[in-house]
N, C-alpha and C. Protein backbone atom coordinates (compact mmCIF):
# COMPACT_ATOMS: atom_id res chain seq x y z
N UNK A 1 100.30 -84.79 68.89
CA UNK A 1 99.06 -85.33 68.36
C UNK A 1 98.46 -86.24 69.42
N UNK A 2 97.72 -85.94 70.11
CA UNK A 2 96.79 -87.07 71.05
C UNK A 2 95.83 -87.68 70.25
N UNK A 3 94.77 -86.85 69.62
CA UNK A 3 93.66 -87.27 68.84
C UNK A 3 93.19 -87.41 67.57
N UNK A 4 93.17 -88.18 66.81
CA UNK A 4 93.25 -88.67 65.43
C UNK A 4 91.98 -88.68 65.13
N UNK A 5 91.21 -88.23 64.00
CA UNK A 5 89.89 -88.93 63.72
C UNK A 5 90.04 -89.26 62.31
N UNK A 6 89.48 -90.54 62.26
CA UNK A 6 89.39 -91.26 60.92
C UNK A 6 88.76 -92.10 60.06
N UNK A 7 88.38 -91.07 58.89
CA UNK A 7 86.61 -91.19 58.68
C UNK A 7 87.35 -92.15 57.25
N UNK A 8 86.61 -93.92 57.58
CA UNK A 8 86.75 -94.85 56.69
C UNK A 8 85.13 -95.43 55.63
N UNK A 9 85.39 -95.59 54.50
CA UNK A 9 84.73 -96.34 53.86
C UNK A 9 84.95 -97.78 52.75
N UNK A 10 84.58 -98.32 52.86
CA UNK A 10 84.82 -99.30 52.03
C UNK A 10 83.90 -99.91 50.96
N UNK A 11 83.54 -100.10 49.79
CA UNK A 11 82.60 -99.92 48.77
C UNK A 11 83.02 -101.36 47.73
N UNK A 12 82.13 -101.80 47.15
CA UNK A 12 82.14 -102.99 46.85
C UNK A 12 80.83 -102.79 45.10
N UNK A 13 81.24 -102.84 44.35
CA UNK A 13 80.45 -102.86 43.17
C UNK A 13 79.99 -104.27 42.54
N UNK A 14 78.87 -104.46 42.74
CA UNK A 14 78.57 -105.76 42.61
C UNK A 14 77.92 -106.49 43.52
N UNK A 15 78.67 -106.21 44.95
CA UNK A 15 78.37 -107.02 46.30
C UNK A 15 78.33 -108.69 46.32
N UNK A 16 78.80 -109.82 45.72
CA UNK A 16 80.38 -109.20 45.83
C UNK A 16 80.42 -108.67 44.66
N UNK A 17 81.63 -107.88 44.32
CA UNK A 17 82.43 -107.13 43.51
C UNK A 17 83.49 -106.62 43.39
N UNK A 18 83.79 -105.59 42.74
CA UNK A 18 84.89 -105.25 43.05
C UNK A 18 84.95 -103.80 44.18
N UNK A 19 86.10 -104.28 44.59
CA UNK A 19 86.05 -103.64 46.06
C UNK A 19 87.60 -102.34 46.09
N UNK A 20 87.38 -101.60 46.93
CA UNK A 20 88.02 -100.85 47.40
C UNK A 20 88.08 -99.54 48.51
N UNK A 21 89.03 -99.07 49.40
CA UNK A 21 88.59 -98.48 50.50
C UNK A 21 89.37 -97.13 50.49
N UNK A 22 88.44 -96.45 51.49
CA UNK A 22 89.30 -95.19 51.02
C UNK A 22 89.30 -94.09 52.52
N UNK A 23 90.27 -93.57 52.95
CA UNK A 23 90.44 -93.24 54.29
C UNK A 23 90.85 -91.79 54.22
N UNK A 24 90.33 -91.08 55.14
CA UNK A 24 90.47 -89.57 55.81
C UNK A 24 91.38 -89.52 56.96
N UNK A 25 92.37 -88.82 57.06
CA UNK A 25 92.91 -88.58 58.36
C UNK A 25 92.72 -87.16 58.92
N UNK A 26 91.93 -86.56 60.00
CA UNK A 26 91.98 -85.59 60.28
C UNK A 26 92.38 -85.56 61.89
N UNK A 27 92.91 -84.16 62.00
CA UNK A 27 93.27 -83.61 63.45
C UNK A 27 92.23 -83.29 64.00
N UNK A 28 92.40 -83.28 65.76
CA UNK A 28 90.97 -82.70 66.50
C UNK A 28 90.25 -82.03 66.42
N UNK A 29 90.98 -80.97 65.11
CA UNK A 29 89.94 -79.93 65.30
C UNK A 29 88.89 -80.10 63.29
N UNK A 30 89.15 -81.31 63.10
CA UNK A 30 88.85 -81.59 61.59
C UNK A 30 89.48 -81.65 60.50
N UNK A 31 90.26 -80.79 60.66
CA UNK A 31 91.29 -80.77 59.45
C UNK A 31 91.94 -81.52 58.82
N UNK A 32 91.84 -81.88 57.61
CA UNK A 32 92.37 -82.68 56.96
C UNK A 32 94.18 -83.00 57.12
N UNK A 33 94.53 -83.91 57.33
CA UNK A 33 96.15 -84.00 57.60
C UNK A 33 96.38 -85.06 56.01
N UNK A 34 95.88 -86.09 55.57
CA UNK A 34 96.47 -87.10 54.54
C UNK A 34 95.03 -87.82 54.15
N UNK A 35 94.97 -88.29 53.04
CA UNK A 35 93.94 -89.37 52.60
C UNK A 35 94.35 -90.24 50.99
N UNK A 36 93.97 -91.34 51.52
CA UNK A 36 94.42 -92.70 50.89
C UNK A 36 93.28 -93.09 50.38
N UNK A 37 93.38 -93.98 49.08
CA UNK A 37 92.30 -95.07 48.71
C UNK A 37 93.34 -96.18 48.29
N UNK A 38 92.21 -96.69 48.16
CA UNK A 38 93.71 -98.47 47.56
C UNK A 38 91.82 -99.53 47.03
N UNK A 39 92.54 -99.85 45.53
CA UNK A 39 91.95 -100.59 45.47
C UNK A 39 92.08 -102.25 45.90
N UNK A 40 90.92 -103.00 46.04
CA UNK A 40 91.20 -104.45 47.21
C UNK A 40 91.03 -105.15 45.94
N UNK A 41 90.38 -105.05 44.77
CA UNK A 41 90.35 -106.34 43.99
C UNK A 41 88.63 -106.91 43.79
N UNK A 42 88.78 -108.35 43.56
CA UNK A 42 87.38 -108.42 42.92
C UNK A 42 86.90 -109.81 43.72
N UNK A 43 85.59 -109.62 44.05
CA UNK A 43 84.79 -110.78 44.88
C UNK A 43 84.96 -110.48 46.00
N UNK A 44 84.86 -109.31 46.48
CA UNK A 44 84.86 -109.21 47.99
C UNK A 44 83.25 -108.09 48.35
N UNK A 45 82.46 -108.75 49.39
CA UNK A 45 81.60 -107.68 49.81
C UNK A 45 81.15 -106.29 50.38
N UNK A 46 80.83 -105.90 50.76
CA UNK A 46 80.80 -104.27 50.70
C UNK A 46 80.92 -104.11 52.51
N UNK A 47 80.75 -105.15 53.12
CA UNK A 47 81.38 -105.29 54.47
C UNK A 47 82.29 -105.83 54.64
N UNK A 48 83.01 -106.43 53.94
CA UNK A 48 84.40 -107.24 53.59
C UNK A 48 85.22 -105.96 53.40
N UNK A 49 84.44 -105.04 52.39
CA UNK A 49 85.61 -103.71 52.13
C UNK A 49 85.65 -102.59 52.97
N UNK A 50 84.66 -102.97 54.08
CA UNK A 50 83.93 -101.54 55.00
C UNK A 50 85.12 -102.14 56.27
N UNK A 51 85.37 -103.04 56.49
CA UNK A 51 86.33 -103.93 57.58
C UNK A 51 87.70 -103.77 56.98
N UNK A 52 88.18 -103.80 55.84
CA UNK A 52 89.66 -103.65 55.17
C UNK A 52 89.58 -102.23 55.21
N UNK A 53 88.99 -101.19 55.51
CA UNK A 53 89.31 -99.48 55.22
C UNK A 53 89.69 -99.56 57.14
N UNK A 54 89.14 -100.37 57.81
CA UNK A 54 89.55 -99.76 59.52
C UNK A 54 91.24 -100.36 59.42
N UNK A 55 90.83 -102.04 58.82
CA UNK A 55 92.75 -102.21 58.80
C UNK A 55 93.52 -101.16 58.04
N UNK A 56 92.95 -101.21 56.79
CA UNK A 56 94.23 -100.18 56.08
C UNK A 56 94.57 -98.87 56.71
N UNK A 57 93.24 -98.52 57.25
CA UNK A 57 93.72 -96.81 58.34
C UNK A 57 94.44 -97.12 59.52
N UNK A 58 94.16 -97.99 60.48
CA UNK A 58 95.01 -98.57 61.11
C UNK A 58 96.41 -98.33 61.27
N UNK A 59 96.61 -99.54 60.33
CA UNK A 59 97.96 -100.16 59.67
C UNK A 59 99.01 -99.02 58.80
N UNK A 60 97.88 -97.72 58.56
CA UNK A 60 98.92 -96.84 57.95
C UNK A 60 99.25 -95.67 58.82
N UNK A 61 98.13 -95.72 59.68
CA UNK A 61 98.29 -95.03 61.24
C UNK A 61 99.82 -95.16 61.13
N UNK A 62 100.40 -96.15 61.85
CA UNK A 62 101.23 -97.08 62.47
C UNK A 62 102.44 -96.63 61.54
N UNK A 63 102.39 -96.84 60.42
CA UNK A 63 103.40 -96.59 59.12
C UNK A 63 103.85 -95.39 59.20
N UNK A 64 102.57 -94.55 59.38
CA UNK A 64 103.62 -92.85 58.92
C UNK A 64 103.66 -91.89 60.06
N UNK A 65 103.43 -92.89 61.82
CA UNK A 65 103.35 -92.20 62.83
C UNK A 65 104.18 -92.65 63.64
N UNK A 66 104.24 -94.17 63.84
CA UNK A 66 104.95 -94.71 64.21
C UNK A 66 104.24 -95.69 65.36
N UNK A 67 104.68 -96.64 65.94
CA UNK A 67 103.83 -97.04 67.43
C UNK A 67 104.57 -96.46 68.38
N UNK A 68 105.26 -95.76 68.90
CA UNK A 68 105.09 -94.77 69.93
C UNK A 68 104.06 -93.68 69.91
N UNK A 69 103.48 -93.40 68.95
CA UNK A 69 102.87 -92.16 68.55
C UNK A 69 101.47 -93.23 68.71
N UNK A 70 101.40 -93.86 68.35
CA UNK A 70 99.89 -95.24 68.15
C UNK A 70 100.03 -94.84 69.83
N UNK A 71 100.75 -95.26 70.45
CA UNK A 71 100.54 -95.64 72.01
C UNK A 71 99.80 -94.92 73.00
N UNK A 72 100.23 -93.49 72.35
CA UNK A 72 99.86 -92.49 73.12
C UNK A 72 98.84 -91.94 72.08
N UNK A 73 98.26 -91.85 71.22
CA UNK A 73 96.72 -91.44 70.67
C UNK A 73 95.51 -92.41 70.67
N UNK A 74 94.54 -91.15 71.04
CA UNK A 74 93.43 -91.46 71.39
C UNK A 74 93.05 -91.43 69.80
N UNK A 75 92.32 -92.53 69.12
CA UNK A 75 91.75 -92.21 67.91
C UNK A 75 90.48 -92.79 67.54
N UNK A 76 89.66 -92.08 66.98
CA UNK A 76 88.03 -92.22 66.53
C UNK A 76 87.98 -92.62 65.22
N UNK A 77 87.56 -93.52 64.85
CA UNK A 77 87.30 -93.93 63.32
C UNK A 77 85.61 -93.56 63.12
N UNK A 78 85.63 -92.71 62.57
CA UNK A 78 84.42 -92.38 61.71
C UNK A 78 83.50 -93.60 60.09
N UNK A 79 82.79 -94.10 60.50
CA UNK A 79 82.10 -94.96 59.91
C UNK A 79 80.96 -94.89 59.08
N UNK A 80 80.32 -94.93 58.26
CA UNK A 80 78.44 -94.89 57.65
C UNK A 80 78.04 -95.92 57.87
N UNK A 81 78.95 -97.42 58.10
CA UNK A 81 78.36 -98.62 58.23
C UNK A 81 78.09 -98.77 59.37
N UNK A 82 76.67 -98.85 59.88
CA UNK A 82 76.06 -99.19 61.26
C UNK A 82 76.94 -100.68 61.24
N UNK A 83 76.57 -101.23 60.49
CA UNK A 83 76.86 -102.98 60.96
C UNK A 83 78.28 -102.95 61.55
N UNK A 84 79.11 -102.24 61.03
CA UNK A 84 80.77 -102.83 61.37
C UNK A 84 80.72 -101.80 62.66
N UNK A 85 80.26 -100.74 62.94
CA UNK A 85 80.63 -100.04 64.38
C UNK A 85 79.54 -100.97 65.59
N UNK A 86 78.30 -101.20 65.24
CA UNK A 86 78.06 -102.15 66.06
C UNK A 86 78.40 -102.99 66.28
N UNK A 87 79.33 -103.84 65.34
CA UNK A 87 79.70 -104.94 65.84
C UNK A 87 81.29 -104.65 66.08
N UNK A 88 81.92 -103.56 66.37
CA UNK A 88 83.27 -102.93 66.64
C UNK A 88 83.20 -102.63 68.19
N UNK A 89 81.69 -102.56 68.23
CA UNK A 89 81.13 -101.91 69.50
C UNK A 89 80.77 -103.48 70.53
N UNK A 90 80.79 -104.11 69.97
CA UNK A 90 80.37 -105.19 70.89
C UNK A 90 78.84 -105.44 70.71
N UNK A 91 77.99 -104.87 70.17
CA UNK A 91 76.83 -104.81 70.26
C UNK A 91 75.94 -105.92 69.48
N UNK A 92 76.61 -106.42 68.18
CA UNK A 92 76.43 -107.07 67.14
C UNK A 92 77.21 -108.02 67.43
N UNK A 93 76.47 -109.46 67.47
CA UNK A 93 77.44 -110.80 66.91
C UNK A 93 78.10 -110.71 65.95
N UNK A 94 79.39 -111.23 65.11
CA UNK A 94 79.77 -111.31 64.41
C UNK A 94 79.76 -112.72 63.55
N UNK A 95 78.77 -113.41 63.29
CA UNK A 95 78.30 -114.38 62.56
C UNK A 95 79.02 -114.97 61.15
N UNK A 96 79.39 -114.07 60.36
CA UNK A 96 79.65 -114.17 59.21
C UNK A 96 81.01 -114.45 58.77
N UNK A 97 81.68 -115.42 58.30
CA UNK A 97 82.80 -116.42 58.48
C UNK A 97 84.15 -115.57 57.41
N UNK A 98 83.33 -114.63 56.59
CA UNK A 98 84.81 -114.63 56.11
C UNK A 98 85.01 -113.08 56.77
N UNK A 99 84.19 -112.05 57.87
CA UNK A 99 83.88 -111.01 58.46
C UNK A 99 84.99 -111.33 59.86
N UNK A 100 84.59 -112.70 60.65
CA UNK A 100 85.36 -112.67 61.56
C UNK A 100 87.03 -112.79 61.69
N UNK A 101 87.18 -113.47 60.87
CA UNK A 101 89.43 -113.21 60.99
C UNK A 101 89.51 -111.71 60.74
N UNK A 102 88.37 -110.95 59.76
CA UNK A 102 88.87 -109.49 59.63
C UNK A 102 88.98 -108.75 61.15
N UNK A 103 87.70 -108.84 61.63
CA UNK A 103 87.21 -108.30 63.40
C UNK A 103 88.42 -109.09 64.00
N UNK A 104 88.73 -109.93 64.13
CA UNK A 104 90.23 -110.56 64.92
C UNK A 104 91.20 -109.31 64.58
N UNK A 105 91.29 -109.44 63.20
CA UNK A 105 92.72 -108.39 63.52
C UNK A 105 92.60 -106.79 63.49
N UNK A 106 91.45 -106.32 63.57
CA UNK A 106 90.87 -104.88 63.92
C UNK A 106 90.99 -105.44 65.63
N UNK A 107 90.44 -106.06 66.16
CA UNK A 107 90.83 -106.33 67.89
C UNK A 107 92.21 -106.03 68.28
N UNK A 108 93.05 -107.52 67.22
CA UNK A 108 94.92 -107.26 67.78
C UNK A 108 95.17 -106.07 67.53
N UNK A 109 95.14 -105.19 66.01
CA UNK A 109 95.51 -104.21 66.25
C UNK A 109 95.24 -103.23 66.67
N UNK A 110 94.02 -102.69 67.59
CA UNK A 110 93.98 -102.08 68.55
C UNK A 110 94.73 -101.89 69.66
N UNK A 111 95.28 -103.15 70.20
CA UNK A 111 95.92 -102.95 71.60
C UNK A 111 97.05 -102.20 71.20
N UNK A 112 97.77 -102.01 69.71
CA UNK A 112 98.58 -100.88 69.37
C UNK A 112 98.40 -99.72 69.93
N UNK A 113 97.26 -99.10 70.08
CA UNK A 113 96.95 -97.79 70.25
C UNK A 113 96.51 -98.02 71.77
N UNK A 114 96.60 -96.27 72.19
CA UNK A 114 96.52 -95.89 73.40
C UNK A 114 94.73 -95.89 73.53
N UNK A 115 94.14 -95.49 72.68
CA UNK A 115 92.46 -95.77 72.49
C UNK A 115 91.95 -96.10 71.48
N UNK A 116 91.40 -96.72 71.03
CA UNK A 116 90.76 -96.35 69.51
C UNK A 116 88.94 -96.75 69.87
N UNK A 117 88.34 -95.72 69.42
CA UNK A 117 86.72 -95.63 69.19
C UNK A 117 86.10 -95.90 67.88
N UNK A 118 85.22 -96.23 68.29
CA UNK A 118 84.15 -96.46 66.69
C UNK A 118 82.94 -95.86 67.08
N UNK A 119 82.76 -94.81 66.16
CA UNK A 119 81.66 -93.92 65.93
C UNK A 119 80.74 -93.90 64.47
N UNK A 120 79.88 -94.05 64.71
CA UNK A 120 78.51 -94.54 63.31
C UNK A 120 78.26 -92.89 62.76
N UNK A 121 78.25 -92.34 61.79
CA UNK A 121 78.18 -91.27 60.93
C UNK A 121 77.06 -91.07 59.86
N UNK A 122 75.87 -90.21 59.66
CA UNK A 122 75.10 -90.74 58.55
C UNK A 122 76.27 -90.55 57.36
N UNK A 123 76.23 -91.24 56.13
CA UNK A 123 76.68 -91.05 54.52
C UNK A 123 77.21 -89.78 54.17
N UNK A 124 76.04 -88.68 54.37
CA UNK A 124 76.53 -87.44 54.31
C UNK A 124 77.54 -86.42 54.77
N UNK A 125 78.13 -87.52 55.98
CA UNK A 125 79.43 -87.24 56.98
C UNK A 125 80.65 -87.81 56.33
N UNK A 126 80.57 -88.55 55.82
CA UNK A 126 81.28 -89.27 54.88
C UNK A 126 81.67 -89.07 53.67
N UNK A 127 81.20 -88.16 52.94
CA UNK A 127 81.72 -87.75 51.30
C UNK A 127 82.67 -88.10 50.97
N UNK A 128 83.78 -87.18 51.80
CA UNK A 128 85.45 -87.47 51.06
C UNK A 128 85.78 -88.80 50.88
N UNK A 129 85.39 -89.80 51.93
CA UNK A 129 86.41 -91.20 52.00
C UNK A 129 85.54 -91.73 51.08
N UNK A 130 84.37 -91.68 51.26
CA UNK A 130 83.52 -92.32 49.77
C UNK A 130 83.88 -91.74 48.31
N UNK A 131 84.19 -90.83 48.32
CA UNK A 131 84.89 -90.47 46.88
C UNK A 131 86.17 -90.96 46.66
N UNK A 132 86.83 -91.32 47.64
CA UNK A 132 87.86 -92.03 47.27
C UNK A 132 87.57 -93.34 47.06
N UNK A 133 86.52 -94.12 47.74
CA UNK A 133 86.54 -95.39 47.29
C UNK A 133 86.32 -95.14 45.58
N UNK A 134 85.32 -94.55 45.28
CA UNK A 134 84.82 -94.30 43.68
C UNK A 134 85.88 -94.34 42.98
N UNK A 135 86.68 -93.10 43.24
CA UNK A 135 87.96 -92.82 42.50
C UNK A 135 88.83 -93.85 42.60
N UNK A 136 89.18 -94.90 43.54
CA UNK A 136 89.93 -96.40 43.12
C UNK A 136 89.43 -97.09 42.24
N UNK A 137 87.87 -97.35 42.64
CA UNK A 137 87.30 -98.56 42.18
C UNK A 137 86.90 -97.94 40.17
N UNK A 138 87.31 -96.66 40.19
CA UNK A 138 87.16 -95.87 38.80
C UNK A 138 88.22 -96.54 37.75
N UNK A 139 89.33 -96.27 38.41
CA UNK A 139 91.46 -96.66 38.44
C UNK A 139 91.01 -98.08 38.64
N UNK A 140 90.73 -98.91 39.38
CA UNK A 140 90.98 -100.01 38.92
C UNK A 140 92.50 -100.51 39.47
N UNK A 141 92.73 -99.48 40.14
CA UNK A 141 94.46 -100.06 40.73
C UNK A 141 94.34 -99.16 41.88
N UNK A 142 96.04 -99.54 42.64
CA UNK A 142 96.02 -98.65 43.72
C UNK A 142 96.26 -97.63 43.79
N UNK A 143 96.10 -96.75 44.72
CA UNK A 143 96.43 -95.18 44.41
C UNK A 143 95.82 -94.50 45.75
N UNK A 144 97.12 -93.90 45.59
CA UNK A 144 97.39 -92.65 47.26
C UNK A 144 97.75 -91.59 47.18
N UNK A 145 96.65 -90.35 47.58
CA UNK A 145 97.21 -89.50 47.86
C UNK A 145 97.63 -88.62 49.07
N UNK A 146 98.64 -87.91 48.54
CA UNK A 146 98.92 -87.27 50.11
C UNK A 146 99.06 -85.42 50.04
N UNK A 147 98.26 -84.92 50.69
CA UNK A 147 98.05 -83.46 51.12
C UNK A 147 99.20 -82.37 51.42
């Protein structure tokens, strides 16, 4: 596996509200390999939950691959939120106080991996992981599935 792509969303009902994120893992050539949702709970914003779907894909990267396997893949996170890839991108200040400790540890845990990219997606690129946020924030609890 060199190349990972991983199309995240994070969704927030209310804004704040209740929140939850929901993640795609596919191989280079698209294909679906695993996908997760997890609900986050209540009072968090819809960029608060768009920033917890890059950790939780991340962080589960890491879990069911291992960091030798992190070290050596190149991986693309697929996004709809302009705001969090621009500001993933360097492009965007990160201003917003309870936004930045999240961007801190999307930074540390990067140097895990051998690359990781952030790529902006319209909505319509996005379906699956957005149906999973729905389907948490539906449940009301956590919940994972696996392919």
């Amino acid at each position: 596996m060199k190349k990972i792509i991983i199309y995240t969303d994070g969704g927030s009902r209310g804004n704040p509200g209740l929140s939850a994120v929901g993640i795609v893992f596919c191989n280079e050539k698209g294909q679906k390999i695993k996908e997760y949702s997890e609900y986050l709970g209540d009072n968090l914003t819809n960029n608060e939950a768009e920033y917890n779907a890059v950790i939780f894909a991340l962080k589960k990267f890491k879990a069911l691959f291992g960091k030798k396997l992190a070290k050596s893949s190149e991986i693309e996170m697929r996004s709809d939120s302009e705001l969090l890839v621009k500001q993933l991108n360097g492009k965007y200040k990160v201003l917003n106080s309870k936004i930045q400790p999240l961007f801190l540890e999307i930074w540390n845990i990067r140097f895990d991996f051998q690359k990781v990219k952030f790529k902006h997606i319209k909505r319509e690129k996005n379906i699956e992981a957005d149906k999973l946020v729905n389907e948490a924030l539906d449940n009301q609890k956590t919940s994972q599935k696996l392919l």
